[in-house]
N, C-alpha and C. Protein backbone atom coordinates (compact mmCIF):
# COMPACT_ATOMS: atom_id res chain seq x y z
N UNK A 1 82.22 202.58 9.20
CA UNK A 1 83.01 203.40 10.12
C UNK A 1 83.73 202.53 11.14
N UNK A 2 83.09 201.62 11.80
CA UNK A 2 83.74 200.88 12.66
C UNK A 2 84.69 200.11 12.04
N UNK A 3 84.88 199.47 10.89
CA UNK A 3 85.78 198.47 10.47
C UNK A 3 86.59 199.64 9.91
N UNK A 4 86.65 200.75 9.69
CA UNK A 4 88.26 201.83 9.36
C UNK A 4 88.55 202.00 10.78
N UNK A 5 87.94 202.13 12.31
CA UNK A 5 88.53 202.31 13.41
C UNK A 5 89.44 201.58 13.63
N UNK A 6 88.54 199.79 13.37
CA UNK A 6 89.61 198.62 13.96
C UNK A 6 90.57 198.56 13.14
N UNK A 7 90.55 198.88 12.10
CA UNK A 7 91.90 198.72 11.41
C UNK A 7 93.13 200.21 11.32
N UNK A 8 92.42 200.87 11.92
CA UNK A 8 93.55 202.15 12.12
C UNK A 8 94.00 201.82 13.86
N UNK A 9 93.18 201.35 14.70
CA UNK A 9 93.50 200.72 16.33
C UNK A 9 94.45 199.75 15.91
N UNK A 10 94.47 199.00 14.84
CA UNK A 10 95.24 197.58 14.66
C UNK A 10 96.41 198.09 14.23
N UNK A 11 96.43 199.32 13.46
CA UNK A 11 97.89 199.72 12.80
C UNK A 11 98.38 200.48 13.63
N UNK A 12 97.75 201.08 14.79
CA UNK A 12 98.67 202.29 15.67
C UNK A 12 99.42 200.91 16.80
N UNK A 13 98.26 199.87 17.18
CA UNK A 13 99.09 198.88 17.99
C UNK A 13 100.16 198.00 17.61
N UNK A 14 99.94 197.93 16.17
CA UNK A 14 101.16 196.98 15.29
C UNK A 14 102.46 198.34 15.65
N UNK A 15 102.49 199.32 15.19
CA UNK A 15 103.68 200.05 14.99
C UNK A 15 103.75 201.24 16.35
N UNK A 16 103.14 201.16 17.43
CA UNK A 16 103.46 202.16 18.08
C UNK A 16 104.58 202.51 18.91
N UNK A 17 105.42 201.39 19.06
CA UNK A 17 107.05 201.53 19.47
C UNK A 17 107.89 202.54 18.51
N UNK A 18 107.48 202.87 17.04
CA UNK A 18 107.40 203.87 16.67
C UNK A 18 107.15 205.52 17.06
N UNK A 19 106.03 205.56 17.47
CA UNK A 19 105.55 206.50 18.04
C UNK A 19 106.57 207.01 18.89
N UNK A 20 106.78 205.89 20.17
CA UNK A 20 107.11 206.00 21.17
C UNK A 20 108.55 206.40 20.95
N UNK A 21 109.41 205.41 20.35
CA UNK A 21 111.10 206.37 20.12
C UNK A 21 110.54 207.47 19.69
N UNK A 22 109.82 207.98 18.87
CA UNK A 22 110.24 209.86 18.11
C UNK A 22 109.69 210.62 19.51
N UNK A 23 109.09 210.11 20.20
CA UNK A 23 108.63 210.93 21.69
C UNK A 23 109.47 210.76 22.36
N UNK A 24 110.15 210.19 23.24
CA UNK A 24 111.69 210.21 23.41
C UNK A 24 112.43 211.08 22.97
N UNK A 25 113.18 210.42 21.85
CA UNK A 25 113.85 211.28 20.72
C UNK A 25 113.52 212.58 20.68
N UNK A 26 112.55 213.34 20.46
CA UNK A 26 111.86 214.82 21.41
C UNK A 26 111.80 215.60 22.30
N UNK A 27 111.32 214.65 23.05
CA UNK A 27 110.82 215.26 24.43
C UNK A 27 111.37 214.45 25.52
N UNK A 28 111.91 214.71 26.60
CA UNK A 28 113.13 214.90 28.28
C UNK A 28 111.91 213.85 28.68
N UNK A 29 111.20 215.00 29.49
CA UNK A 29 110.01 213.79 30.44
C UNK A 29 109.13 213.19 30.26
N UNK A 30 108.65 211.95 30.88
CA UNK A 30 107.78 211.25 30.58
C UNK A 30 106.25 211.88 29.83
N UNK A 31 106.07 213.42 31.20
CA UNK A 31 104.52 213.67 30.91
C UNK A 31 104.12 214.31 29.47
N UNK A 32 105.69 214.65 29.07
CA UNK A 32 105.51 215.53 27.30
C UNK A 32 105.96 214.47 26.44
N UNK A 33 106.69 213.50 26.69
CA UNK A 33 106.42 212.53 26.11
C UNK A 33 104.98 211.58 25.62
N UNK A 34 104.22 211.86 26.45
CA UNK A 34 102.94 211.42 26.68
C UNK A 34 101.92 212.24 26.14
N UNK A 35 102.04 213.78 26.68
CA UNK A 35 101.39 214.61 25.63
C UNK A 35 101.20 214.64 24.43
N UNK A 36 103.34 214.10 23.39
CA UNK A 36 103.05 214.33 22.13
C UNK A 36 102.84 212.99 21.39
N UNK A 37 102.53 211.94 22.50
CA UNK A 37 102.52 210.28 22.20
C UNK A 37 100.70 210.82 21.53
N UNK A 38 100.12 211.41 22.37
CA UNK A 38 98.67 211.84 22.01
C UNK A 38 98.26 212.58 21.16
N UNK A 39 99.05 213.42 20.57
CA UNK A 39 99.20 214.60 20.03
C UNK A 39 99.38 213.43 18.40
N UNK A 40 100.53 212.71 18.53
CA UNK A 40 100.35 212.19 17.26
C UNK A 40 99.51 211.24 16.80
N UNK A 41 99.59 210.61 17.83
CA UNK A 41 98.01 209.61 17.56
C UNK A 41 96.74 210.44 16.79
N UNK A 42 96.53 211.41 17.55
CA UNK A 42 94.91 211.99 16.91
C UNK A 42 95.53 212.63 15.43
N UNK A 43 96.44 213.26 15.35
CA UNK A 43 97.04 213.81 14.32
C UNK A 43 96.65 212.70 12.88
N UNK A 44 97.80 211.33 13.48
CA UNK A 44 97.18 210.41 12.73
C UNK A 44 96.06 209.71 12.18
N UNK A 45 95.12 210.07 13.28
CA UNK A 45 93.72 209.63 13.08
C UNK A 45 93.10 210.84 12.42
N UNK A 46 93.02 211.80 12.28
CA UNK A 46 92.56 213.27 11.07
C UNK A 46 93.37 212.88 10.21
N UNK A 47 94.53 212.80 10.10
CA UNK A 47 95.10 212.20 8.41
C UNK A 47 94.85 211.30 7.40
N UNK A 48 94.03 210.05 8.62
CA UNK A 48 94.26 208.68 8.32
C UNK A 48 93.14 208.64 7.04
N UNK A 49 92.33 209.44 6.46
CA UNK A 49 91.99 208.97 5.16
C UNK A 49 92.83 209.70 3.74
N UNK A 50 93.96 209.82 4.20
CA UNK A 50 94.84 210.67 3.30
C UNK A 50 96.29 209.55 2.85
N UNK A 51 96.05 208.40 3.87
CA UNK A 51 96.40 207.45 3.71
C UNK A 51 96.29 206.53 2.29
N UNK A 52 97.44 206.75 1.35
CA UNK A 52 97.03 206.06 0.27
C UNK A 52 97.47 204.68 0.08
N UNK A 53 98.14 204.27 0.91
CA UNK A 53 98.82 202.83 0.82
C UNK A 53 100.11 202.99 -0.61
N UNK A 54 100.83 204.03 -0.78
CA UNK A 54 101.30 203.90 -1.11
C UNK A 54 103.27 204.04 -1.02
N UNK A 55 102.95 203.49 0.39
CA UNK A 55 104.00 203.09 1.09
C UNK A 55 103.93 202.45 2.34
N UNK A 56 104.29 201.87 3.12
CA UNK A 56 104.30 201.04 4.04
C UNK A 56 103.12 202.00 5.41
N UNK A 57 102.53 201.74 6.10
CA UNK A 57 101.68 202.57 7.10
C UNK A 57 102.76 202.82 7.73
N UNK A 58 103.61 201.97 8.31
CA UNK A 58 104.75 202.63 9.32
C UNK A 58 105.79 204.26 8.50
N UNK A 59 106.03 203.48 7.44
CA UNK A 59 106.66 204.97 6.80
C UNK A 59 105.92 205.82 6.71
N UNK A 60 104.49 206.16 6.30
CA UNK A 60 103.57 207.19 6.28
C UNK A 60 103.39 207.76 7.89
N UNK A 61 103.55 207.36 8.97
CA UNK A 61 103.00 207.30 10.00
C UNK A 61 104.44 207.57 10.60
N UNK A 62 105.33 207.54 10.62
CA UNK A 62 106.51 207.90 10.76
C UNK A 62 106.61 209.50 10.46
N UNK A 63 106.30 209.95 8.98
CA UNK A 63 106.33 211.11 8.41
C UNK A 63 104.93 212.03 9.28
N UNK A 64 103.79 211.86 9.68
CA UNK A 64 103.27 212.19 9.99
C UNK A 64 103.71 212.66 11.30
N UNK A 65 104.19 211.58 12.51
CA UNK A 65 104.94 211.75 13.44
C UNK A 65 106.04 212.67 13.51
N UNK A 66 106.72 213.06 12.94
CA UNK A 66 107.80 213.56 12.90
C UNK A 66 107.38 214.91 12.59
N UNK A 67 106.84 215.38 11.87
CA UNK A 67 105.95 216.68 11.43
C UNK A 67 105.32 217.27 12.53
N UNK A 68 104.53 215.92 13.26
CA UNK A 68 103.51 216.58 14.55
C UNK A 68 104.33 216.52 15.73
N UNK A 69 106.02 215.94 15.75
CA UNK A 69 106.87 216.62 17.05
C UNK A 69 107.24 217.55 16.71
N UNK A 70 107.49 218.15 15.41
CA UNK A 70 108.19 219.26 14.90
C UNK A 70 107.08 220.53 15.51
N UNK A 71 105.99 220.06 14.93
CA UNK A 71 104.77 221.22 15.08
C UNK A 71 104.55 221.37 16.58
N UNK A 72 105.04 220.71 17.33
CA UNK A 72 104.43 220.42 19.14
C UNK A 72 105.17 221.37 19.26
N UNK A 73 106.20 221.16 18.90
CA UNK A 73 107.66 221.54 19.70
C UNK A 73 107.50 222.87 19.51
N UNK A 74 106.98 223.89 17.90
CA UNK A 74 106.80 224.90 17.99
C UNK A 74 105.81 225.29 18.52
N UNK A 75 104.35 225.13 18.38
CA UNK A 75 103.53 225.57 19.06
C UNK A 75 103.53 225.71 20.92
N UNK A 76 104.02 224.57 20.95
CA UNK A 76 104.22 225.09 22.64
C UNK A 76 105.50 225.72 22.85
N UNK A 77 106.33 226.26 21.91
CA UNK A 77 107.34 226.80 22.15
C UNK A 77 108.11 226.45 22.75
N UNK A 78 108.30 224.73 22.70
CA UNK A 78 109.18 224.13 24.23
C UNK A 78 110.77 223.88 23.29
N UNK A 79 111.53 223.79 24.47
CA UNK A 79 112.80 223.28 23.58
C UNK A 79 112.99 222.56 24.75
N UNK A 80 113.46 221.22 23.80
CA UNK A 80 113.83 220.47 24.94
C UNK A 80 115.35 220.57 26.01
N UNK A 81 114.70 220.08 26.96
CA UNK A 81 115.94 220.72 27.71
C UNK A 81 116.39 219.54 28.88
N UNK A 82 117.53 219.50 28.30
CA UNK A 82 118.14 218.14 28.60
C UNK A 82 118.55 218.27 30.35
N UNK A 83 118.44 217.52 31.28
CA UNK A 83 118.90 217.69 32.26
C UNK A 83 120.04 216.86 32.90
N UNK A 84 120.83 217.39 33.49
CA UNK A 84 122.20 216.54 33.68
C UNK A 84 121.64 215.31 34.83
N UNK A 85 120.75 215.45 36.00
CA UNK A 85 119.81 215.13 36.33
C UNK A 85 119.30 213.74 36.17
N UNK A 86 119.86 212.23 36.87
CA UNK A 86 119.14 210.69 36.58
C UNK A 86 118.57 210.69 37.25
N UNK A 87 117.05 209.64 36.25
CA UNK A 87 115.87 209.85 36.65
C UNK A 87 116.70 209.23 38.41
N UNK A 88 115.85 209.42 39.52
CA UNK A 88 116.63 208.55 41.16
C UNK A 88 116.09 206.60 40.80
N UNK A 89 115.36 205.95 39.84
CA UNK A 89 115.50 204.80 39.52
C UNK A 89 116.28 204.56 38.92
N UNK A 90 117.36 205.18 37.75
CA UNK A 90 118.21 204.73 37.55
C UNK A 90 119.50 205.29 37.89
N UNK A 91 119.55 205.74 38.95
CA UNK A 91 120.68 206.52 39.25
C UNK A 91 120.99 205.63 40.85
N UNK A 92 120.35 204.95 41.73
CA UNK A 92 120.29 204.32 42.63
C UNK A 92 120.19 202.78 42.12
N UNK A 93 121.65 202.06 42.05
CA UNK A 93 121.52 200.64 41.50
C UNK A 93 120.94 199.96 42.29
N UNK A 94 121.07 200.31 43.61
CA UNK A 94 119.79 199.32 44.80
C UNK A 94 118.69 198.88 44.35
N UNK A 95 117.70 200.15 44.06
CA UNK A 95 116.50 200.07 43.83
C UNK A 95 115.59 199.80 42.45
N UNK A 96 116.81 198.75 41.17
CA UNK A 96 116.50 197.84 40.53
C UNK A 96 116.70 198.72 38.54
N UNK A 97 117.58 200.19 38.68
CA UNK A 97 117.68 200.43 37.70
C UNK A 97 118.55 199.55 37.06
N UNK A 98 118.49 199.03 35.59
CA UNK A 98 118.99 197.76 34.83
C UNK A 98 120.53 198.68 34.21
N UNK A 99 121.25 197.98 33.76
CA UNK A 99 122.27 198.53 32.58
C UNK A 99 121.11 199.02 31.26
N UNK A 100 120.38 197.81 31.36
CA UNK A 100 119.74 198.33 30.18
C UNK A 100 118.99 199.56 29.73
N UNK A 101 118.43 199.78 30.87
CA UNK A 101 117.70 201.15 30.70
C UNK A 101 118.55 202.17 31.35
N UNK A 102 119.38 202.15 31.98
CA UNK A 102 120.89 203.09 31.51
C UNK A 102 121.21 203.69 30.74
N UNK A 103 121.32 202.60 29.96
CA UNK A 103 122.26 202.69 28.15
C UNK A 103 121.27 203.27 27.65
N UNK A 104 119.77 202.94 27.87
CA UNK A 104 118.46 203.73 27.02
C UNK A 104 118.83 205.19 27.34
N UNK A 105 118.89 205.19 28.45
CA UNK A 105 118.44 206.90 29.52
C UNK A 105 119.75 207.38 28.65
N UNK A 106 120.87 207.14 28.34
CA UNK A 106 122.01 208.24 27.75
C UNK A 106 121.69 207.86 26.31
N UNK A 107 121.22 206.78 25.60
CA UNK A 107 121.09 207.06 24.36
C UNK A 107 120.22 208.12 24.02
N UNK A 108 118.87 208.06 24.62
CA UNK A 108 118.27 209.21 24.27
C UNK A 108 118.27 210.78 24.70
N UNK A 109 119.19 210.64 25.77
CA UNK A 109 119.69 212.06 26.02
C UNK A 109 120.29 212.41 25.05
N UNK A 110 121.13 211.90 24.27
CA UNK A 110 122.56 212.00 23.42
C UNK A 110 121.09 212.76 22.38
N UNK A 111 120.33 211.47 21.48
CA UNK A 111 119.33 212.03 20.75
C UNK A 111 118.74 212.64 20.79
N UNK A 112 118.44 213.37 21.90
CA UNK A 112 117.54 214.61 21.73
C UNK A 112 118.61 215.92 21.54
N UNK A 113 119.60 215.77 21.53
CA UNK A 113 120.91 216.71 20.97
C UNK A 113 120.95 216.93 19.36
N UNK A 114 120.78 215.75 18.89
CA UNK A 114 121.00 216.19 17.53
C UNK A 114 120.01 216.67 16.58
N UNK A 115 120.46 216.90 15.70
CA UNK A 115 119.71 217.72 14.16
C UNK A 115 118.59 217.47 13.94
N UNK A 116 117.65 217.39 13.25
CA UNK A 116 116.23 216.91 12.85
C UNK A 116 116.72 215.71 11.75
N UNK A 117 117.52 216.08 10.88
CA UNK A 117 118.39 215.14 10.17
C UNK A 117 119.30 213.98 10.75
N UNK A 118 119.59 213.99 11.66
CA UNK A 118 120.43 212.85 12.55
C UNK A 118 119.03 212.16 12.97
N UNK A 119 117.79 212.82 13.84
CA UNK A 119 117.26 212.22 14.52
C UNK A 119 116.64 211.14 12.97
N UNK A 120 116.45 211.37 12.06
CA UNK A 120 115.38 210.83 11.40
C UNK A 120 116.54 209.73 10.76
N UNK A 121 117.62 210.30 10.61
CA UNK A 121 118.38 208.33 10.26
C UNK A 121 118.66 207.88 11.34
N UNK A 122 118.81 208.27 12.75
CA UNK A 122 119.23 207.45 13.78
C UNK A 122 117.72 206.27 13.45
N UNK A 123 116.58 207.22 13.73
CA UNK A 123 115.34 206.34 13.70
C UNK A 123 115.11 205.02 12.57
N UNK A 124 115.38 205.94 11.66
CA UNK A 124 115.43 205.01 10.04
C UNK A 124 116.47 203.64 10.73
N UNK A 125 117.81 203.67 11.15
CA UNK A 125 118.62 202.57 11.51
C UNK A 125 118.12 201.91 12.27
N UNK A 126 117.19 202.37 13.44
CA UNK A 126 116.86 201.67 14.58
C UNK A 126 115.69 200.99 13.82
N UNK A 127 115.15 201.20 13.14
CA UNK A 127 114.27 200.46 12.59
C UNK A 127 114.47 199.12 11.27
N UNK A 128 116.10 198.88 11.38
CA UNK A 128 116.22 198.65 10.15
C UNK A 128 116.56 198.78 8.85
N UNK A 129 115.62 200.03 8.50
CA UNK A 129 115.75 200.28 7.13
C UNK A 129 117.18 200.20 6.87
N UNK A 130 117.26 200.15 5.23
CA UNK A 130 118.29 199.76 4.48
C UNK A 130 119.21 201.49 3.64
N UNK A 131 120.24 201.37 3.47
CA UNK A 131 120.77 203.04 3.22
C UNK A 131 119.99 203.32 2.15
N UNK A 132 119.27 202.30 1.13
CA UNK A 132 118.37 202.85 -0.01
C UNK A 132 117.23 203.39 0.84
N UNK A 133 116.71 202.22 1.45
CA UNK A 133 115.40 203.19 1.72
C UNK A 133 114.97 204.51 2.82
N UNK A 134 116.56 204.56 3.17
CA UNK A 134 116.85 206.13 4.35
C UNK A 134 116.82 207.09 3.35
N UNK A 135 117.56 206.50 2.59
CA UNK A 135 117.74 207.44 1.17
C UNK A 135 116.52 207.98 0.29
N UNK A 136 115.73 206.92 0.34
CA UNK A 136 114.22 207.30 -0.53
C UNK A 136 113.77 208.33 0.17
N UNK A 137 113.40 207.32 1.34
CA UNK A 137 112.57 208.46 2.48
C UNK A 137 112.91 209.78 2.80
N UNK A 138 114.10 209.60 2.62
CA UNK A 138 114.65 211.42 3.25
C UNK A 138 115.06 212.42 1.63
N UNK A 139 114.95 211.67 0.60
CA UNK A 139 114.95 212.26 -0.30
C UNK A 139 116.60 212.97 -0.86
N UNK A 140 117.14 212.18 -0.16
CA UNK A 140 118.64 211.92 -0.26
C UNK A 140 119.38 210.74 -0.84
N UNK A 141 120.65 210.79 -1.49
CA UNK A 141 121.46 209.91 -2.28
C UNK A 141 121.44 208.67 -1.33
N UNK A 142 122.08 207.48 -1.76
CA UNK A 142 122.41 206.65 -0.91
C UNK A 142 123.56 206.59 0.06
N UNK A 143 124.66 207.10 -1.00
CA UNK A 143 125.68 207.60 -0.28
C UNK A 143 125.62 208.65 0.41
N UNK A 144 125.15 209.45 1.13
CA UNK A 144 124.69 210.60 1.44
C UNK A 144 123.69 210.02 2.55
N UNK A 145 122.91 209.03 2.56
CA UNK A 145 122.88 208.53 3.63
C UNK A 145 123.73 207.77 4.38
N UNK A 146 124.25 206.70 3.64
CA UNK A 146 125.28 206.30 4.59
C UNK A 146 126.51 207.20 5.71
N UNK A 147 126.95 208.53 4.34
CA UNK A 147 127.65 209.06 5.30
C UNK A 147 127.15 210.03 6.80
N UNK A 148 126.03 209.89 6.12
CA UNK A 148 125.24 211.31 7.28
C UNK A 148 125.01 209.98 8.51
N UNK A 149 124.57 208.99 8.42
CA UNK A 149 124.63 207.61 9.47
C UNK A 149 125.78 207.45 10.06
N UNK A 150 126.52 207.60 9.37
CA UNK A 150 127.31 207.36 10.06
C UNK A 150 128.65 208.54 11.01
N UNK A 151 128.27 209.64 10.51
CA UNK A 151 128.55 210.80 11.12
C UNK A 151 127.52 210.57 12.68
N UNK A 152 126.61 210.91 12.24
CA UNK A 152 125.54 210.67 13.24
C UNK A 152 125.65 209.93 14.42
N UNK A 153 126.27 208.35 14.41
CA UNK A 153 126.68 207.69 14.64
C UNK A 153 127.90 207.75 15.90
N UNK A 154 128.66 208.84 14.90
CA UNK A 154 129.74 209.27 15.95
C UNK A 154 129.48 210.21 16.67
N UNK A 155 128.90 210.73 16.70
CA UNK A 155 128.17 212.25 17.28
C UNK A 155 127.55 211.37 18.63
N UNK A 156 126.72 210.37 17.89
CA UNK A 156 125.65 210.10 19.23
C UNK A 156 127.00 209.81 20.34
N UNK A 157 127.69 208.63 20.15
CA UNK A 157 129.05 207.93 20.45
C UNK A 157 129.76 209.39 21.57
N UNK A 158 129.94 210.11 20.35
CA UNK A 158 130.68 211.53 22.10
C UNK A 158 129.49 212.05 23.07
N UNK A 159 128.34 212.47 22.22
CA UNK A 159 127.37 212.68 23.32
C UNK A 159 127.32 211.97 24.57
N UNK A 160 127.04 210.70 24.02
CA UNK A 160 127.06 209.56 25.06
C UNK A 160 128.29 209.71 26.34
N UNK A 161 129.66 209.43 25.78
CA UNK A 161 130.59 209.91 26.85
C UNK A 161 130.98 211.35 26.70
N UNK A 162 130.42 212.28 26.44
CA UNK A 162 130.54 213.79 27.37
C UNK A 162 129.48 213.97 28.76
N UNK A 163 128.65 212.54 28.67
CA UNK A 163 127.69 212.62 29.45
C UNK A 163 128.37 212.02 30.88
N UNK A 164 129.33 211.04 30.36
CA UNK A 164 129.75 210.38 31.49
C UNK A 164 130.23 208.93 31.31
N UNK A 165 129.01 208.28 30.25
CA UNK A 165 128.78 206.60 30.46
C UNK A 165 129.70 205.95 29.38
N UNK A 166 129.84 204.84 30.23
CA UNK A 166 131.71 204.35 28.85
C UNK A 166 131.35 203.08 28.47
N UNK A 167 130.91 202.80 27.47
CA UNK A 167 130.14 201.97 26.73
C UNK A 167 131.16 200.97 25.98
């Protein structure tokens, strides 16, 4: 029992920047961000002997994730709800908000706008993956990913400046 803990502790700490974009990508504030950061963790840990290794842990654990924001989101009946509203650290350049986490704070506003389908190739890109394997994973053509990426792409792009920020 203990050596399946350390090695499911070792795989949530290898990939949990994972986690963390689809909670974002989800959910506005930090504290429901945090809720469903928990929410998928244990989720994952009741799944985790359903785990067949027969795909990467991050892709399995990805799919799991994405299911258990879907399921949050209904069960608590929340919709996220974007606020026009900067956090006052990054809205006050005095007091040490970066460009960088700027550009974060409207990218993921923009993303929590789109489709369940946008969110899961924006993620797939940010991670890398290749248009085959957006394509495997989502159970879609290749071309058919590329174009939905890149639709997506432009979507995030106006979100971004209907918000304001000129990139």
């Amino acid at each position: 029992m203990k050596n399946k803990e350390q090695e499911f502790l070792a795989h949530i700490e290898t990939n949990k920047g994972i986690i963390h974009k689809i909670c974002k990508m989800y959910m506005d504030t930090a504290d429901d961000q945090q809720d469903l950061f928990q929410e998928v963790v244990y989720q994952l840990w009741k799944s985790y002997d359903s785990f067949q290794e027969q795909s990467r842990f991050s892709t399995w654990m990805y799919r799991v994730a994405l299911n258990t924001a879907i399921v949050f989101l209904k069960k608590e009946r929340r919709k996220v709800q974007t606020s026009d509203a900067m956090p006052e650290h990054l809205a006050d350049e005095d007091h040490g908000g970066t460009e960088k986490e700027l550009q974060l704070y409207h990218f993921y506003k923009a993303v929590q706008q789109l489709e369940k389908l946008e969110k899961a190739l924006v993620f797939y890109h940010l991670e890398n993956y290749s248009h085959r394997e957006i394509a495997d994973n989502l159970g879609i053509s290749e071309v058919n990913a590329r174009v939905k990426l890149n639709r997506a792409k432009t979507k995030l792009k106006e979100l971004i400046k209907q918000q304001g920020y000129a990139f």
